[in-house]
PDB file of N, CA and C in Angstrom:
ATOM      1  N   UNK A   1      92.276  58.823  93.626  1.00  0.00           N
ATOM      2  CA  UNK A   1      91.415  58.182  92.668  1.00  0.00           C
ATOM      3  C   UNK A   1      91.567  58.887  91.317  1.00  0.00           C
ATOM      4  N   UNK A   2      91.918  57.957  90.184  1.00  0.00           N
ATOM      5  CA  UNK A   2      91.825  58.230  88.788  1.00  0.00           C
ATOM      6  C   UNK A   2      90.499  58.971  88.353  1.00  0.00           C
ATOM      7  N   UNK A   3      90.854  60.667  87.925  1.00  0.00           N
ATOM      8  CA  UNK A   3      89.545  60.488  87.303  1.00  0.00           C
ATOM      9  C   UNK A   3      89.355  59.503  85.293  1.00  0.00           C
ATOM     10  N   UNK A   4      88.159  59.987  85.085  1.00  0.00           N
ATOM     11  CA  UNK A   4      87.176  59.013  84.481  1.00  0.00           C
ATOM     12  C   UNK A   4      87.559  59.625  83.135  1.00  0.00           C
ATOM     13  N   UNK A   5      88.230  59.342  82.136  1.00  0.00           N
ATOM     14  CA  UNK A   5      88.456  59.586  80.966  1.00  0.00           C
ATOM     15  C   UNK A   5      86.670  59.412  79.895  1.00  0.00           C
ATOM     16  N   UNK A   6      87.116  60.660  79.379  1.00  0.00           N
ATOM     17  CA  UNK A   6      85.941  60.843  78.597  1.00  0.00           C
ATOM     18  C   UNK A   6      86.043  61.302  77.018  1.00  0.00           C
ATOM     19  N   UNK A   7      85.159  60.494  76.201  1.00  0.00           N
ATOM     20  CA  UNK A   7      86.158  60.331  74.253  1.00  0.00           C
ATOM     21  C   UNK A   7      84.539  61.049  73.901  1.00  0.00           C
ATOM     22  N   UNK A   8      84.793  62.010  72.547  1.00  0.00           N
ATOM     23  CA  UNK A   8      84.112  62.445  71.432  1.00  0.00           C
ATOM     24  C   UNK A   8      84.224  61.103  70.799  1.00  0.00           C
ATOM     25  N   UNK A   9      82.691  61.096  70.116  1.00  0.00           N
ATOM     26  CA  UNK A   9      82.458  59.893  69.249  1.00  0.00           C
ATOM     27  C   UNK A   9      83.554  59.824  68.208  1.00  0.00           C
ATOM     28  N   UNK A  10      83.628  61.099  68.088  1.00  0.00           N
ATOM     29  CA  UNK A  10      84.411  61.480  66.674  1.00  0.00           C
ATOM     30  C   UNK A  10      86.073  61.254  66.677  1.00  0.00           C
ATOM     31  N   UNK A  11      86.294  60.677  68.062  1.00  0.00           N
ATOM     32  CA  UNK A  11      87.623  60.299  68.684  1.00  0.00           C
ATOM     33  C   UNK A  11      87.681  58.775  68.622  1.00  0.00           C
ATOM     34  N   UNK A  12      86.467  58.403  68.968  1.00  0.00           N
ATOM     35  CA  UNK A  12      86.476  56.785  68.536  1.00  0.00           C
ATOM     36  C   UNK A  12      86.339  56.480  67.486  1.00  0.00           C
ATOM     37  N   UNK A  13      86.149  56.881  66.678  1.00  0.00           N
ATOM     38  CA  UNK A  13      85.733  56.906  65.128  1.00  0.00           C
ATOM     39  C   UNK A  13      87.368  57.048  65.014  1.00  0.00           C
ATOM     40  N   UNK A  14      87.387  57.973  64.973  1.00  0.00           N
ATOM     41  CA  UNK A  14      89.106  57.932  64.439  1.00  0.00           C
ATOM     42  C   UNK A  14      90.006  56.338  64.721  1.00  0.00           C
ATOM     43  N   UNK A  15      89.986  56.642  66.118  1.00  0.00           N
ATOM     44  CA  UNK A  15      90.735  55.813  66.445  1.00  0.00           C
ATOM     45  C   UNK A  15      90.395  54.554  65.781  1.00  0.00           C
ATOM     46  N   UNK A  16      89.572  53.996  65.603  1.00  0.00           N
ATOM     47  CA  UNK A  16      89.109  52.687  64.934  1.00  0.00           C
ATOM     48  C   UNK A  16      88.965  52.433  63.486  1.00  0.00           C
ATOM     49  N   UNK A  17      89.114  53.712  62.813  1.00  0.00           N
ATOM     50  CA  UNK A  17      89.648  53.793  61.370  1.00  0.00           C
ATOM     51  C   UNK A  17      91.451  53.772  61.327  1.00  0.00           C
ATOM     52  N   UNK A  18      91.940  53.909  62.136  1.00  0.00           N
ATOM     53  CA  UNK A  18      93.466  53.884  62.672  1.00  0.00           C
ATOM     54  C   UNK A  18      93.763  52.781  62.549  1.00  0.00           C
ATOM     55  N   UNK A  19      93.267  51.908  63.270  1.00  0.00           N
ATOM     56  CA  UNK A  19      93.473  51.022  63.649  1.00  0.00           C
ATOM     57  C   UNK A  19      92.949  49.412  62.545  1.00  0.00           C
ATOM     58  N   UNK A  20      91.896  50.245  61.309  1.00  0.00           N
ATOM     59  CA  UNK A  20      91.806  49.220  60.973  1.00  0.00           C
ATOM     60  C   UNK A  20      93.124  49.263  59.477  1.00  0.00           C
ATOM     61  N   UNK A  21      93.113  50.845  59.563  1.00  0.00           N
ATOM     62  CA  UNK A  21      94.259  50.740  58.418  1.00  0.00           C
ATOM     63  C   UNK A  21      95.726  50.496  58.970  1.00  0.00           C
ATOM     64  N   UNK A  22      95.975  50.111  60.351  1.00  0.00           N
ATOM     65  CA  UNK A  22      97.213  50.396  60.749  1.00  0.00           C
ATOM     66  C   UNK A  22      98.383  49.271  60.046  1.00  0.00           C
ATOM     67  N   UNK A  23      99.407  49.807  59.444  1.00  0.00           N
ATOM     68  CA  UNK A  23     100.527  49.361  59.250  1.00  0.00           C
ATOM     69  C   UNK A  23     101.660  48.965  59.771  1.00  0.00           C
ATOM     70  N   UNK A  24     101.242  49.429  61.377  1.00  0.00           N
ATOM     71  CA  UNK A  24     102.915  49.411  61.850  1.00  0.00           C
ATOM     72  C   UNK A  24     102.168  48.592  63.238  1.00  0.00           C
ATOM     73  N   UNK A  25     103.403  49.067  64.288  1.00  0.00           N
ATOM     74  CA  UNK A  25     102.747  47.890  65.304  1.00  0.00           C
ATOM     75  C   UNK A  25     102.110  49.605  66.070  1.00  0.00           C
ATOM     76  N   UNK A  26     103.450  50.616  65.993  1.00  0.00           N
ATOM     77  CA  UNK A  26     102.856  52.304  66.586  1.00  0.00           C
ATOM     78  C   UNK A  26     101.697  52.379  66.673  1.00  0.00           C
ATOM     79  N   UNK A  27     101.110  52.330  65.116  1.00  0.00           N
ATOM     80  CA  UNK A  27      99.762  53.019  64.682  1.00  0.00           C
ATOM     81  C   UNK A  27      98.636  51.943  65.377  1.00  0.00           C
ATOM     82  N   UNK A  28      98.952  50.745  65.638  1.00  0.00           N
ATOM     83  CA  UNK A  28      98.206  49.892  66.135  1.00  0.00           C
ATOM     84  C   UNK A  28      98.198  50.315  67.750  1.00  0.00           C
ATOM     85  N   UNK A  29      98.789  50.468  68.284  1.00  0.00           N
ATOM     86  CA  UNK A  29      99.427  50.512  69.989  1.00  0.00           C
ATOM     87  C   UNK A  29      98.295  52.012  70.157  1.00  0.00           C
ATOM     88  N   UNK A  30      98.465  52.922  69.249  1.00  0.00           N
ATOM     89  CA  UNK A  30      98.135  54.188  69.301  1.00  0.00           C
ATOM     90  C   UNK A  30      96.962  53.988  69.151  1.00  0.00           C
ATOM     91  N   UNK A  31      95.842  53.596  68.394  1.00  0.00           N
ATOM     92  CA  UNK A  31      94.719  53.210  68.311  1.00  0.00           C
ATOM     93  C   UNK A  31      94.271  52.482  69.383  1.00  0.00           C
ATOM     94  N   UNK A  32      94.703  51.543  70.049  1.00  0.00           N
ATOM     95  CA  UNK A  32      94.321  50.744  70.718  1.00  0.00           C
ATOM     96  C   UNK A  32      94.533  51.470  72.181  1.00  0.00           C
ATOM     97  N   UNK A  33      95.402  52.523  72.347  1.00  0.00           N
ATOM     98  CA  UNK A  33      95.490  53.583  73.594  1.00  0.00           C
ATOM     99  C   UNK A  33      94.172  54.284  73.915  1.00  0.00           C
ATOM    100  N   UNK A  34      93.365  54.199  72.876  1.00  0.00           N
ATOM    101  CA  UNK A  34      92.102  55.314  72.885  1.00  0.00           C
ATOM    102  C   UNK A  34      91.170  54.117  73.335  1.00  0.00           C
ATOM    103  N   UNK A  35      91.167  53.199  72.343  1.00  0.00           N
ATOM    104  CA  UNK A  35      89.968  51.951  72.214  1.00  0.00           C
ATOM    105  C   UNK A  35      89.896  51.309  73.410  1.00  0.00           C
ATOM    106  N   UNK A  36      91.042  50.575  74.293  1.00  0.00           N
ATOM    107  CA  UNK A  36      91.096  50.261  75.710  1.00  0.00           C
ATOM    108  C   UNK A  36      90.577  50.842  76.766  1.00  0.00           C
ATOM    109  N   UNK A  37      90.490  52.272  76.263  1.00  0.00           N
ATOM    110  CA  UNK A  37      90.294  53.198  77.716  1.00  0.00           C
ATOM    111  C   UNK A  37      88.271  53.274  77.423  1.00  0.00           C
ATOM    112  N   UNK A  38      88.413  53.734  76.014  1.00  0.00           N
ATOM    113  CA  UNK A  38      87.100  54.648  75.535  1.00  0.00           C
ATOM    114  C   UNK A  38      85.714  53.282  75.665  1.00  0.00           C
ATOM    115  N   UNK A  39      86.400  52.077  75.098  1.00  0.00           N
ATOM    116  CA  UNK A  39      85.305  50.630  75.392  1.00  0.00           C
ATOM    117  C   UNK A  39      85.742  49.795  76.426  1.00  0.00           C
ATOM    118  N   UNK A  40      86.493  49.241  76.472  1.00  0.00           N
ATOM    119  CA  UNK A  40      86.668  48.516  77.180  1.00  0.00           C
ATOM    120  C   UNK A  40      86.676  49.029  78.983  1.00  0.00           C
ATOM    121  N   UNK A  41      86.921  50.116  79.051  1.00  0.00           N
ATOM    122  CA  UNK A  41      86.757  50.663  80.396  1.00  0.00           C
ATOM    123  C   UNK A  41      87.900  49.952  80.919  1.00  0.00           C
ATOM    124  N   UNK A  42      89.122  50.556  80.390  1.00  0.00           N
ATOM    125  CA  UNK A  42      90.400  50.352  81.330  1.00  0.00           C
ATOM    126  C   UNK A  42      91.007  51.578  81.753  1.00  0.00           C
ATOM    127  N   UNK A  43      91.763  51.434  82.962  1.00  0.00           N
ATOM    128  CA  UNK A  43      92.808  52.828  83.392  1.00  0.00           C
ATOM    129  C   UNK A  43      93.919  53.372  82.548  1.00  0.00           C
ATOM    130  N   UNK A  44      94.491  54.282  82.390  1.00  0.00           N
ATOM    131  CA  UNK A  44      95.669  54.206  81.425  1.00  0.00           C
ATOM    132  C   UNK A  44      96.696  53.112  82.244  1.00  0.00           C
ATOM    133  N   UNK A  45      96.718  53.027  83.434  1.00  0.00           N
ATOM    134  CA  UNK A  45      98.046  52.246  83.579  1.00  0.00           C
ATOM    135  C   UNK A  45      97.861  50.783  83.174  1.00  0.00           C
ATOM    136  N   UNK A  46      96.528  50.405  83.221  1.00  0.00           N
ATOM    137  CA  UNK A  46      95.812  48.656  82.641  1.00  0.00           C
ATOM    138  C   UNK A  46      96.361  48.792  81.678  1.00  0.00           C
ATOM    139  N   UNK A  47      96.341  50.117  80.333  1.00  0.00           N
ATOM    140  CA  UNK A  47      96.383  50.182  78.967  1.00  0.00           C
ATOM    141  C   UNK A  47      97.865  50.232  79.172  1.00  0.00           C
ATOM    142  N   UNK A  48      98.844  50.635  79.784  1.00  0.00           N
ATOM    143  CA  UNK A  48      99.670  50.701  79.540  1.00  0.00           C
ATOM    144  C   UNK A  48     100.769  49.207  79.699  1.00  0.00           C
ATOM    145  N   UNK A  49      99.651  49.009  80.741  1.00  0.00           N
ATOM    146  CA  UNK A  49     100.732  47.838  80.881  1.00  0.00           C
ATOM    147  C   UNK A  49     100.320  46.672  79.607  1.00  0.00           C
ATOM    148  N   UNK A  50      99.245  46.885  79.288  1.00  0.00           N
ATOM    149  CA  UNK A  50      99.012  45.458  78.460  1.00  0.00           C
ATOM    150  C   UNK A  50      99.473  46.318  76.965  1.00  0.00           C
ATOM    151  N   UNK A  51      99.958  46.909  76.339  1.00  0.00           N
ATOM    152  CA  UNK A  51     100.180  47.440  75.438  1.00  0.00           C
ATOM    153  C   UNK A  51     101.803  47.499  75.753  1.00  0.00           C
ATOM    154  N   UNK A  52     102.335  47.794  76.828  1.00  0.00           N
ATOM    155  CA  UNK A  52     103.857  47.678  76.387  1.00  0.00           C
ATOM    156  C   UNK A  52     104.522  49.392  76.740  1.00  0.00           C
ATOM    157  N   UNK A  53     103.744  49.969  77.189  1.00  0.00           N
ATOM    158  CA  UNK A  53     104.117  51.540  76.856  1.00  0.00           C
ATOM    159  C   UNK A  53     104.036  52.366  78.175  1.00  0.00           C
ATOM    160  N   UNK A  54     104.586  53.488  77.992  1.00  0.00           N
ATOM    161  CA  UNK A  54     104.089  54.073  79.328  1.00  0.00           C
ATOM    162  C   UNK A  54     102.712  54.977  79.629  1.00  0.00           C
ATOM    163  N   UNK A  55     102.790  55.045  80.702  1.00  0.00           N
ATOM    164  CA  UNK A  55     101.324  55.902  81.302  1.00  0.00           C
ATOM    165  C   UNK A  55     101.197  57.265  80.309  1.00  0.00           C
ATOM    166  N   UNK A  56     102.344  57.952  80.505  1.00  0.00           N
ATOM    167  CA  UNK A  56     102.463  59.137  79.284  1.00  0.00           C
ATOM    168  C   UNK A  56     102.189  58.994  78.088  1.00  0.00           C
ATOM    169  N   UNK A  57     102.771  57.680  77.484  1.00  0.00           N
ATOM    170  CA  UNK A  57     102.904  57.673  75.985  1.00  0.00           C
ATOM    171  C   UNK A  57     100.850  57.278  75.442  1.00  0.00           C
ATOM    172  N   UNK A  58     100.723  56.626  76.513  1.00  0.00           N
ATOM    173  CA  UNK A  58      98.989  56.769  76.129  1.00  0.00           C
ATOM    174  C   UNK A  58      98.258  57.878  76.239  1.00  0.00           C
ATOM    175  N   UNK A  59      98.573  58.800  77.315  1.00  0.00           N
ATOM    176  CA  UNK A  59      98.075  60.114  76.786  1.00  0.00           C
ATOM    177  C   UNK A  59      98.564  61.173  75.852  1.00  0.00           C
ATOM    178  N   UNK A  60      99.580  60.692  75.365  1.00  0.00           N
ATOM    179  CA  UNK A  60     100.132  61.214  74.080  1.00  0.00           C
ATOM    180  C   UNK A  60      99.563  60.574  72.804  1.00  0.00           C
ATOM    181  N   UNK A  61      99.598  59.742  73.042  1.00  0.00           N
ATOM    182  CA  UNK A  61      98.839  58.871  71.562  1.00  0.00           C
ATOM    183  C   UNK A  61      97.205  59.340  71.569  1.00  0.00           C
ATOM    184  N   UNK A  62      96.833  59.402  72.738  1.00  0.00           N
ATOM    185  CA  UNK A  62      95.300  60.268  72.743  1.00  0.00           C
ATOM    186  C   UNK A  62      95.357  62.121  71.483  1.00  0.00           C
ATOM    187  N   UNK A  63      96.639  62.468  72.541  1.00  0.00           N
ATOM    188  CA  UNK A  63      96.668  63.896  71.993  1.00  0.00           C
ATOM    189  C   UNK A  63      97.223  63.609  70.439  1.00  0.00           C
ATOM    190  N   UNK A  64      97.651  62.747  69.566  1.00  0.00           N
ATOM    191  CA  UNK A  64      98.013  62.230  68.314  1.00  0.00           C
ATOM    192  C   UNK A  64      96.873  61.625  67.371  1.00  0.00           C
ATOM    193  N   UNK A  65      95.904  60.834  68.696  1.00  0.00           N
ATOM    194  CA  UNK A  65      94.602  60.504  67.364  1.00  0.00           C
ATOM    195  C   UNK A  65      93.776  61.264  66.967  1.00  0.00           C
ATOM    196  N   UNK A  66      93.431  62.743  68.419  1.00  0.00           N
ATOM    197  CA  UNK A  66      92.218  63.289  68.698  1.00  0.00           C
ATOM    198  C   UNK A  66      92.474  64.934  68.110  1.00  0.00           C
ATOM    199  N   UNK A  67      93.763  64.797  67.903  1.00  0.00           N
ATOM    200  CA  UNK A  67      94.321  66.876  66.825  1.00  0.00           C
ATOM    201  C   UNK A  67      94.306  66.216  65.556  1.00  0.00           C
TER     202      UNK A  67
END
């Protein structure tokens, strides 16, 4: 069993200022790695699959919105 991913407000905040300035499709995918998991209550592999990316690259884009 997956454990339960858990976001600082201040991680969603980011991410959703990311995402509203995003330019590229990255910065969008990357924002939306945090936002899928943190609201919507998905798994990384849900996020991964509906985003296009791998299981890794969403917890990398975590460690990219949240340093």
């Amino acid at each position: 069993m997956a454990r339960t991913a858990y976001f600082k407000d201040e991680e969603i905040a980011r991410a959703h200022q990311i995402r509203e300035r995003a330019t590229t499709a990255m910065e969008l995918r990357k924002a939306l790695s945090i936002l899928l998991i943190a609201e919507a209550g998905l798994d990384a592999g849900k996020t991964s699959d509906i985003l296009g990316i791998s299981e890794r690259t969403v917890f990398r884009n975590r460690g990219d919105i949240c340093n």
